[in-house]
PDB file of N, CA and C in Angstrom:
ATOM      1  N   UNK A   1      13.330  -6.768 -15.825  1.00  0.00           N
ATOM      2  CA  UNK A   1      12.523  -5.783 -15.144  1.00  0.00           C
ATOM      3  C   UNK A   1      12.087  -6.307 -13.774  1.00  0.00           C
ATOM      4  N   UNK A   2      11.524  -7.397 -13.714  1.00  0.00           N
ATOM      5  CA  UNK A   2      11.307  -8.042 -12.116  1.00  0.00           C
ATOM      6  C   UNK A   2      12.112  -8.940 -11.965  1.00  0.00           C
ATOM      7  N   UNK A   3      12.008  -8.971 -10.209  1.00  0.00           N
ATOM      8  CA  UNK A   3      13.415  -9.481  -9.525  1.00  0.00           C
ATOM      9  C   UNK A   3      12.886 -10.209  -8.730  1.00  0.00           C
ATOM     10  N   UNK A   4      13.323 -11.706  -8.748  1.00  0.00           N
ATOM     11  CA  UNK A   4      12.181 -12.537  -7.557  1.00  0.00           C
ATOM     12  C   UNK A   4      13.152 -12.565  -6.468  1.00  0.00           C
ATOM     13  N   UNK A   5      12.635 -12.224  -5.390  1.00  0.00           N
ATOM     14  CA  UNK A   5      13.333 -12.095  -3.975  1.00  0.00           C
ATOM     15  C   UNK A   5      12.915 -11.820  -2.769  1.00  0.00           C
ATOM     16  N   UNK A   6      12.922 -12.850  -1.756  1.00  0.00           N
ATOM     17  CA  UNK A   6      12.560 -12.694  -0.417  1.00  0.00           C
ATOM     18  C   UNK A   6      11.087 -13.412  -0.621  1.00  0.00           C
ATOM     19  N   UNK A   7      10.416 -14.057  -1.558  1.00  0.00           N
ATOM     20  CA  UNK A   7       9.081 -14.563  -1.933  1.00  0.00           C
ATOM     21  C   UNK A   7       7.792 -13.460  -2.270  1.00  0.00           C
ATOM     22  N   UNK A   8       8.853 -12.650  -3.292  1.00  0.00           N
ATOM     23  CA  UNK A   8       8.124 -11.891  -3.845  1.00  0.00           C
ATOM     24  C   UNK A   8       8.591 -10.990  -5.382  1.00  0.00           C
ATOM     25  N   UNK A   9       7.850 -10.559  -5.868  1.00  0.00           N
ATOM     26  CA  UNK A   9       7.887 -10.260  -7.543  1.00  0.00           C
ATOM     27  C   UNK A   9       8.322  -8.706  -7.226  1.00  0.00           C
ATOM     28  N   UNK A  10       9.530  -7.899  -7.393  1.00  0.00           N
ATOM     29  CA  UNK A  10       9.595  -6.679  -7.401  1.00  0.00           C
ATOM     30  C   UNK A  10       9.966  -6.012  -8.550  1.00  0.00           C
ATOM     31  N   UNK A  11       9.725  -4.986  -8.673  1.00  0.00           N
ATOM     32  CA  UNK A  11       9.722  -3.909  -9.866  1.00  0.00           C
ATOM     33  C   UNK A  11       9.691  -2.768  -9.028  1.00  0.00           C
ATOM     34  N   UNK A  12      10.604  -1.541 -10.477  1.00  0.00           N
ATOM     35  CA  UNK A  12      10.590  -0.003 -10.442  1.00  0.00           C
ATOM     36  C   UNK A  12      10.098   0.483 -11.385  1.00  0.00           C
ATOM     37  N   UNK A  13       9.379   1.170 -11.665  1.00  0.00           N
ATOM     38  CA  UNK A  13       9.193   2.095 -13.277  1.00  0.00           C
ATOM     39  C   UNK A  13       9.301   3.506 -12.895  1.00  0.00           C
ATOM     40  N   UNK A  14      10.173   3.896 -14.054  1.00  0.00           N
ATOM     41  CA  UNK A  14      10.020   5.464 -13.958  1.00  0.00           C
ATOM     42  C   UNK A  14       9.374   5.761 -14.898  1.00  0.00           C
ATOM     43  N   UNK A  15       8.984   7.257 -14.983  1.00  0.00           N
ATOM     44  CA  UNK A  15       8.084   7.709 -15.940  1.00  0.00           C
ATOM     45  C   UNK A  15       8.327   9.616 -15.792  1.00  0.00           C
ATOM     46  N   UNK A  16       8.208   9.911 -16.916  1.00  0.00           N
ATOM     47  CA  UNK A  16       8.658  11.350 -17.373  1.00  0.00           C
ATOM     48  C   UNK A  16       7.826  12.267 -16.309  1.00  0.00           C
ATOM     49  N   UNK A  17       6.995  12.282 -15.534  1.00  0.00           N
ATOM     50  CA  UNK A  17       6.736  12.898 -13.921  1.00  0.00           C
ATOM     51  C   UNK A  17       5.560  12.304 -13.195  1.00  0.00           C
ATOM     52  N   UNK A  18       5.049  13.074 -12.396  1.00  0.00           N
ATOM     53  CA  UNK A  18       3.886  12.155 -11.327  1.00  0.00           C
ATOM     54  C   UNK A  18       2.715  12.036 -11.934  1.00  0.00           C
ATOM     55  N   UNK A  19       2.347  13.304 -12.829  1.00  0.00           N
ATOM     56  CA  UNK A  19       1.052  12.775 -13.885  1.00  0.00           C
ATOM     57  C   UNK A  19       0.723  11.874 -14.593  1.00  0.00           C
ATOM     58  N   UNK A  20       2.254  10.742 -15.519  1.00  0.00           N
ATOM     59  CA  UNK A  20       2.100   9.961 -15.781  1.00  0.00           C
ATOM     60  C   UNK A  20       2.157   8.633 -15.088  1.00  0.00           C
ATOM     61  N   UNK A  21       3.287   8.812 -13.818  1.00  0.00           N
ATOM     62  CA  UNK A  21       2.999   7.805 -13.272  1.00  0.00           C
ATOM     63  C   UNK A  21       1.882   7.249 -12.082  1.00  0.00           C
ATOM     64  N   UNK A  22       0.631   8.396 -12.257  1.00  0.00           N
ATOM     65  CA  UNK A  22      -0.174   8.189 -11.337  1.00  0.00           C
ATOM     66  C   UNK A  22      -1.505   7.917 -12.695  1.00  0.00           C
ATOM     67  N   UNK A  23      -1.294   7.891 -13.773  1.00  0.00           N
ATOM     68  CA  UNK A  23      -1.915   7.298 -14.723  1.00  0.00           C
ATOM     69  C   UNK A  23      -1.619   5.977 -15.227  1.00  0.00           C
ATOM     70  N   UNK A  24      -0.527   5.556 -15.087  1.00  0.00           N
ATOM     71  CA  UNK A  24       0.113   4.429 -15.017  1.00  0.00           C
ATOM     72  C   UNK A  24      -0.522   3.515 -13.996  1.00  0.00           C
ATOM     73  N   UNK A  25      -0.332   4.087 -12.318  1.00  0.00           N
ATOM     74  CA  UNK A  25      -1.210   3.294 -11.336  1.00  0.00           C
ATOM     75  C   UNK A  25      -2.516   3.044 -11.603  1.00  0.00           C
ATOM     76  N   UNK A  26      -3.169   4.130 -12.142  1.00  0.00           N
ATOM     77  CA  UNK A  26      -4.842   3.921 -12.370  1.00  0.00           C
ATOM     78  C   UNK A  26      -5.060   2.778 -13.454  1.00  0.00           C
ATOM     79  N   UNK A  27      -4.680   2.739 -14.304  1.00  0.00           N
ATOM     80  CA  UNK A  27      -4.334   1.728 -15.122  1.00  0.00           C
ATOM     81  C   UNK A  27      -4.443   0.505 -14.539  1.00  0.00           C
ATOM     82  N   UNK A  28      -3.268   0.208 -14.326  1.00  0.00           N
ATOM     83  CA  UNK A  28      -3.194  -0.971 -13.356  1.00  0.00           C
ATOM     84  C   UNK A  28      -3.961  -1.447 -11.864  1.00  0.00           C
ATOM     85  N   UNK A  29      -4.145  -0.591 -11.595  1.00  0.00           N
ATOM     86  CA  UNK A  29      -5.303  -0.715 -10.460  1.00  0.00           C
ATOM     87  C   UNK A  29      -6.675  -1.320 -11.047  1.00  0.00           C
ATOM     88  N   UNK A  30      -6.984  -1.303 -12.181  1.00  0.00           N
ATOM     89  CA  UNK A  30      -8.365  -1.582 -13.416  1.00  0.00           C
ATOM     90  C   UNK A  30      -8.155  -2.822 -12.995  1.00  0.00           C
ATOM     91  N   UNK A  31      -6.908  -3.175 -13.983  1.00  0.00           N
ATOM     92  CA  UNK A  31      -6.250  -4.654 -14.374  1.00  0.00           C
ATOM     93  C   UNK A  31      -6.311  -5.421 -13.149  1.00  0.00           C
ATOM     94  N   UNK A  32      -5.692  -5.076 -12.053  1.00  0.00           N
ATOM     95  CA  UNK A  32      -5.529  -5.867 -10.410  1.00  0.00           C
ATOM     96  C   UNK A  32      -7.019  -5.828 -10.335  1.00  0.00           C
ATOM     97  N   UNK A  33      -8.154  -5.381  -9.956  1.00  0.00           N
ATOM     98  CA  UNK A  33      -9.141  -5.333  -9.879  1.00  0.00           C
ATOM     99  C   UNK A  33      -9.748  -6.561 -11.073  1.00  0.00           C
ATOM    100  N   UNK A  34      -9.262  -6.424 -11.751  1.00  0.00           N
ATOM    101  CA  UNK A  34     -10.284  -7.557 -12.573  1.00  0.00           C
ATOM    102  C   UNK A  34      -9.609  -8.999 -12.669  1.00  0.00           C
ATOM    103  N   UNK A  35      -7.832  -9.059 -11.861  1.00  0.00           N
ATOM    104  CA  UNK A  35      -7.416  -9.970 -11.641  1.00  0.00           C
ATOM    105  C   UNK A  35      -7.908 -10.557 -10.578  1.00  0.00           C
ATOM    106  N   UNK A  36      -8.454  -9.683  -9.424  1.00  0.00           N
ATOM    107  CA  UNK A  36      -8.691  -9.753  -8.317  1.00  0.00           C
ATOM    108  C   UNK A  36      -7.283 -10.329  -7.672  1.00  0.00           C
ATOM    109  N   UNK A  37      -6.381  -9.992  -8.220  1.00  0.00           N
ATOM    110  CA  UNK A  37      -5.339  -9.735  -7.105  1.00  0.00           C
ATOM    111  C   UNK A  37      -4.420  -8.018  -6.970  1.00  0.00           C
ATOM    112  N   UNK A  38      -4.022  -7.518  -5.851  1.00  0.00           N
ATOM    113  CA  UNK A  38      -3.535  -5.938  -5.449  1.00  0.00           C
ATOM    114  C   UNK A  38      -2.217  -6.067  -5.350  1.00  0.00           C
ATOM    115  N   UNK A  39      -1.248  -5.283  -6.170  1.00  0.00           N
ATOM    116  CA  UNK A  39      -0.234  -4.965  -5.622  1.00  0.00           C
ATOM    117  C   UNK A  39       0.268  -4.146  -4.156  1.00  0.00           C
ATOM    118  N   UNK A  40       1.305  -4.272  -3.662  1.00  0.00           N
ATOM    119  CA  UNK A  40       1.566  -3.609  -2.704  1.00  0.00           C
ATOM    120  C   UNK A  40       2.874  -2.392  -3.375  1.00  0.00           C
ATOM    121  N   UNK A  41       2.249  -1.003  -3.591  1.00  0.00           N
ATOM    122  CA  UNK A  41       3.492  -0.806  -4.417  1.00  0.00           C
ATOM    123  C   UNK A  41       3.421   0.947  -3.397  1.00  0.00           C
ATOM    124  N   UNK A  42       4.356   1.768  -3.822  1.00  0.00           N
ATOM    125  CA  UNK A  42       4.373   2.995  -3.804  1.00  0.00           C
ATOM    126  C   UNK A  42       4.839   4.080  -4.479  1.00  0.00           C
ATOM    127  N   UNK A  43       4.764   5.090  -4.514  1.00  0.00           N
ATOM    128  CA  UNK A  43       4.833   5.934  -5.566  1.00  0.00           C
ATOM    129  C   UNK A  43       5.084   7.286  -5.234  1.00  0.00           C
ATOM    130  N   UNK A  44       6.397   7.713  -5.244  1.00  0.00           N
ATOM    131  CA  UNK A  44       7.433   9.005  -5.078  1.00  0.00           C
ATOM    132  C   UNK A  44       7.408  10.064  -5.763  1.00  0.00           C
ATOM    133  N   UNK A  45       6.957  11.044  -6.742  1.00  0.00           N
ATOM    134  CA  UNK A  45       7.066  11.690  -7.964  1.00  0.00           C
ATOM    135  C   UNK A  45       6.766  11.225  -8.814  1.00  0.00           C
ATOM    136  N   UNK A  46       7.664  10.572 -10.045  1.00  0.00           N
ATOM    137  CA  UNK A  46       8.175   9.574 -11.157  1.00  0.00           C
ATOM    138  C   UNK A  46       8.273   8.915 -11.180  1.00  0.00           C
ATOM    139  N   UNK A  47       8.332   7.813  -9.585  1.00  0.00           N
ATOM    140  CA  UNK A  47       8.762   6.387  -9.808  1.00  0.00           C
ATOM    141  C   UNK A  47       7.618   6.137  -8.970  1.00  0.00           C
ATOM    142  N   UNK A  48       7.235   4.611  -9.487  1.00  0.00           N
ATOM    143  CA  UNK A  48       6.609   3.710  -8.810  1.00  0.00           C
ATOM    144  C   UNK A  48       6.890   2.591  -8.722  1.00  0.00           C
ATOM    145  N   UNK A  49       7.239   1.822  -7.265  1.00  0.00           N
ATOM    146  CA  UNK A  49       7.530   0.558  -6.689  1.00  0.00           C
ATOM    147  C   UNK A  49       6.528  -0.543  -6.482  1.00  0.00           C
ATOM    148  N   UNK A  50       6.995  -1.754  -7.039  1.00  0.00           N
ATOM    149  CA  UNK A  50       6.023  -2.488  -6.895  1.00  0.00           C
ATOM    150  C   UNK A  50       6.361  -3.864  -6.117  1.00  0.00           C
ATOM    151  N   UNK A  51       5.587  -4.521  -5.053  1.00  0.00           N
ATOM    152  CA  UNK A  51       5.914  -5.492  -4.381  1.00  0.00           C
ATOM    153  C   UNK A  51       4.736  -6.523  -4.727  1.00  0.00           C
ATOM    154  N   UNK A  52       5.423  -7.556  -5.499  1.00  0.00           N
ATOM    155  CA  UNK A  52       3.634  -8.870  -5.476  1.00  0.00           C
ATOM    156  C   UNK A  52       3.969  -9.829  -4.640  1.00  0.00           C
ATOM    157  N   UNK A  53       3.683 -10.983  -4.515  1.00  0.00           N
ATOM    158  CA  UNK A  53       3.114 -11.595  -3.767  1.00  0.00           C
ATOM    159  C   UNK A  53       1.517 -12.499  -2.921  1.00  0.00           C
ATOM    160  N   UNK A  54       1.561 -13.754  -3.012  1.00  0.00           N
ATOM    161  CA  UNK A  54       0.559 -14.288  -3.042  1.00  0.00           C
ATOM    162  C   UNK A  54       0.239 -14.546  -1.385  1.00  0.00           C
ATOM    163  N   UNK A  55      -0.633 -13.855  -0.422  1.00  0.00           N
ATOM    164  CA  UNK A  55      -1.025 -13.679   0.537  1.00  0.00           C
ATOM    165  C   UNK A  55      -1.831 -14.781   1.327  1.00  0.00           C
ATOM    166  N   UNK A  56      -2.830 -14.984   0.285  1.00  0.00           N
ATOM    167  CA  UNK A  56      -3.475 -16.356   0.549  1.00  0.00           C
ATOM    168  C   UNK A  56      -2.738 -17.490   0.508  1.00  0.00           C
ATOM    169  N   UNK A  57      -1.719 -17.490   0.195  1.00  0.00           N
ATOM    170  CA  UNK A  57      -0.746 -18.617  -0.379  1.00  0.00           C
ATOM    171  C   UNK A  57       0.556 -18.771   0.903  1.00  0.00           C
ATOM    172  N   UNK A  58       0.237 -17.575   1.728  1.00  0.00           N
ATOM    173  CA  UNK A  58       1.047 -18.059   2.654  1.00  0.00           C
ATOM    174  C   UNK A  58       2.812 -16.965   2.293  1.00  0.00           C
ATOM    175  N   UNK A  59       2.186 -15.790   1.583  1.00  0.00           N
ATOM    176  CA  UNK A  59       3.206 -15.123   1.496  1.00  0.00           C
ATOM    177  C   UNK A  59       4.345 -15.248   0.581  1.00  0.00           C
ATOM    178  N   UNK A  60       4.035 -16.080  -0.921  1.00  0.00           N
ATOM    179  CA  UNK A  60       5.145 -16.815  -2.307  1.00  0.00           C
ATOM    180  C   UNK A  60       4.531 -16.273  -3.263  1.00  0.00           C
ATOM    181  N   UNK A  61       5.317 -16.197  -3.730  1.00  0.00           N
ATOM    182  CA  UNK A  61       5.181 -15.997  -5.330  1.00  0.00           C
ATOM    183  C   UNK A  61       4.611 -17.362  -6.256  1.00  0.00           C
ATOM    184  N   UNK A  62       3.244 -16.795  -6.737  1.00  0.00           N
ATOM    185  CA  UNK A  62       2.585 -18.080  -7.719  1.00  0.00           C
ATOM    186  C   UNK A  62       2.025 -17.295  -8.835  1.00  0.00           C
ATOM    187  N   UNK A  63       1.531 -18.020  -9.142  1.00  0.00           N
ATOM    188  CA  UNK A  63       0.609 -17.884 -10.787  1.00  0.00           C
ATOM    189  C   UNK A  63       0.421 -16.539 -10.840  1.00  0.00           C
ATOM    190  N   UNK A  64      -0.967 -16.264  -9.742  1.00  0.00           N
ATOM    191  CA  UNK A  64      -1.263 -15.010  -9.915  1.00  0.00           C
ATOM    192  C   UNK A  64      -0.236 -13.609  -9.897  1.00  0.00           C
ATOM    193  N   UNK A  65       0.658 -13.616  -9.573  1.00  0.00           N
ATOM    194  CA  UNK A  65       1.826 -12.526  -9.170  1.00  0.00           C
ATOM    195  C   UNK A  65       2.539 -12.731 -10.480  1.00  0.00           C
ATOM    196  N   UNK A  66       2.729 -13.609 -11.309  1.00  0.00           N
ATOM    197  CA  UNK A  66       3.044 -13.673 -12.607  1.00  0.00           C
ATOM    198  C   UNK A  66       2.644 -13.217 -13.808  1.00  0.00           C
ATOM    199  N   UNK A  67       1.208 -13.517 -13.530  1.00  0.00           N
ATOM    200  CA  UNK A  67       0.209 -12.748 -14.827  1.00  0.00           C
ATOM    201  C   UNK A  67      -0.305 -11.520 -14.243  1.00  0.00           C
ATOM    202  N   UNK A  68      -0.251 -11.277 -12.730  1.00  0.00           N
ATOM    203  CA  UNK A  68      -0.192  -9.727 -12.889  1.00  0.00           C
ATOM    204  C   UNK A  68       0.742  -8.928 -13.485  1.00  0.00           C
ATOM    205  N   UNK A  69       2.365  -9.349 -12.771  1.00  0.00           N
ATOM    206  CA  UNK A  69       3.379  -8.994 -13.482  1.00  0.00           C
ATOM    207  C   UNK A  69       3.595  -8.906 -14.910  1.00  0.00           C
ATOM    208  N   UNK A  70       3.066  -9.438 -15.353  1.00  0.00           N
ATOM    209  CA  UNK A  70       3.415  -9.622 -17.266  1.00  0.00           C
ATOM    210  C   UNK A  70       2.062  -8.129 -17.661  1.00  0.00           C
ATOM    211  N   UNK A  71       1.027  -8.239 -16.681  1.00  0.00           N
ATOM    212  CA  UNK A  71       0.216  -6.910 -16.774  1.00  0.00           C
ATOM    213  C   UNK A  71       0.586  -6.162 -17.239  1.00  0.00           C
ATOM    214  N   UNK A  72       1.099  -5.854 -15.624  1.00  0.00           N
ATOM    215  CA  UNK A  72       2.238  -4.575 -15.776  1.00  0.00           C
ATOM    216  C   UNK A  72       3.057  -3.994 -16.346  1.00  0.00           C
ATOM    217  N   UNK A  73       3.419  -5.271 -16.799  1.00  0.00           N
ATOM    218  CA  UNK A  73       5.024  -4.773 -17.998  1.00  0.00           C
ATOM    219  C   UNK A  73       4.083  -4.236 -19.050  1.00  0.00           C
ATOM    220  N   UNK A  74       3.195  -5.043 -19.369  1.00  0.00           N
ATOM    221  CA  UNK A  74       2.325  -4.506 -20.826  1.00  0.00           C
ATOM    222  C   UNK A  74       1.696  -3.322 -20.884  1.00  0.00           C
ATOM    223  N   UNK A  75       1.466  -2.625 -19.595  1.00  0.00           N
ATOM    224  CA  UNK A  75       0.758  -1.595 -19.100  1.00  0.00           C
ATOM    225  C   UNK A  75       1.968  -0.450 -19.526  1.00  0.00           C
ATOM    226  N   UNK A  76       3.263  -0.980 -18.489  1.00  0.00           N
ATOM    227  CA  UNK A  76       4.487  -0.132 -18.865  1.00  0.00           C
ATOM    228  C   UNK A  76       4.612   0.265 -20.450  1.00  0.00           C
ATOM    229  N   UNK A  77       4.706  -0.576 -20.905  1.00  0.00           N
ATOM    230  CA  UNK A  77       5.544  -0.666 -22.611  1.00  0.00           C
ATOM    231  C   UNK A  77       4.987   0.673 -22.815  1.00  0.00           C
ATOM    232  N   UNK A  78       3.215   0.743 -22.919  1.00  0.00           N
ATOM    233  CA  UNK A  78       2.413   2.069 -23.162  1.00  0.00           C
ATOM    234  C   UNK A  78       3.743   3.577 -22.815  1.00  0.00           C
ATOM    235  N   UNK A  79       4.157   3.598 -21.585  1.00  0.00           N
ATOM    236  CA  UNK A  79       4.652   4.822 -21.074  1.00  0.00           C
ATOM    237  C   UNK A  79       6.276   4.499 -21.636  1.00  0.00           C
ATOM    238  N   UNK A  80       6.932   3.508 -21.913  1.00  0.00           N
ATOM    239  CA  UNK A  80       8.306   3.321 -22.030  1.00  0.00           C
ATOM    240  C   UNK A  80       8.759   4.168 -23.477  1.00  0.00           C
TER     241      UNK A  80
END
């Protein structure tokens, strides 16, 4: 599901239309918030894109972009 590239954690999820996948974001927006780290993602209809990355870190992929990522997936499974 994520693809490390360019020094950063990417993902797609689709989801059966924009109601769920803008319940999906709210979700995860909780989770980033209490990670205190934000994805950089966007969101088309059904799909939502996700870009991580550690900012303070000088723009790499570390810890935190990992256990957000594993979040996410867990967040996903819910809608999969």
């Amino acid at each position: 599901m994520w693809i490390e590239k360019n020094n950063a954690l990417t993902a797609s999820f689709r989801f059966k239309n924009f109601a769920e996948a803008f319940a999906f974001m709210t979700e995860v927006a909780l989770h980033a918030e209490q990670q205190q780290h934000h994805p950089d993602w966007r969101n088309v209809w059904n799909t939502v894109d996700i870009t991580l990355n550690t900012h303070d870190a000088g723009g790499i992929v570390t810890e935190k972009d990992q256990k957000l990522a594993a979040t996410i997936s867990q967040v996903y499974n819910k809608y999969a």
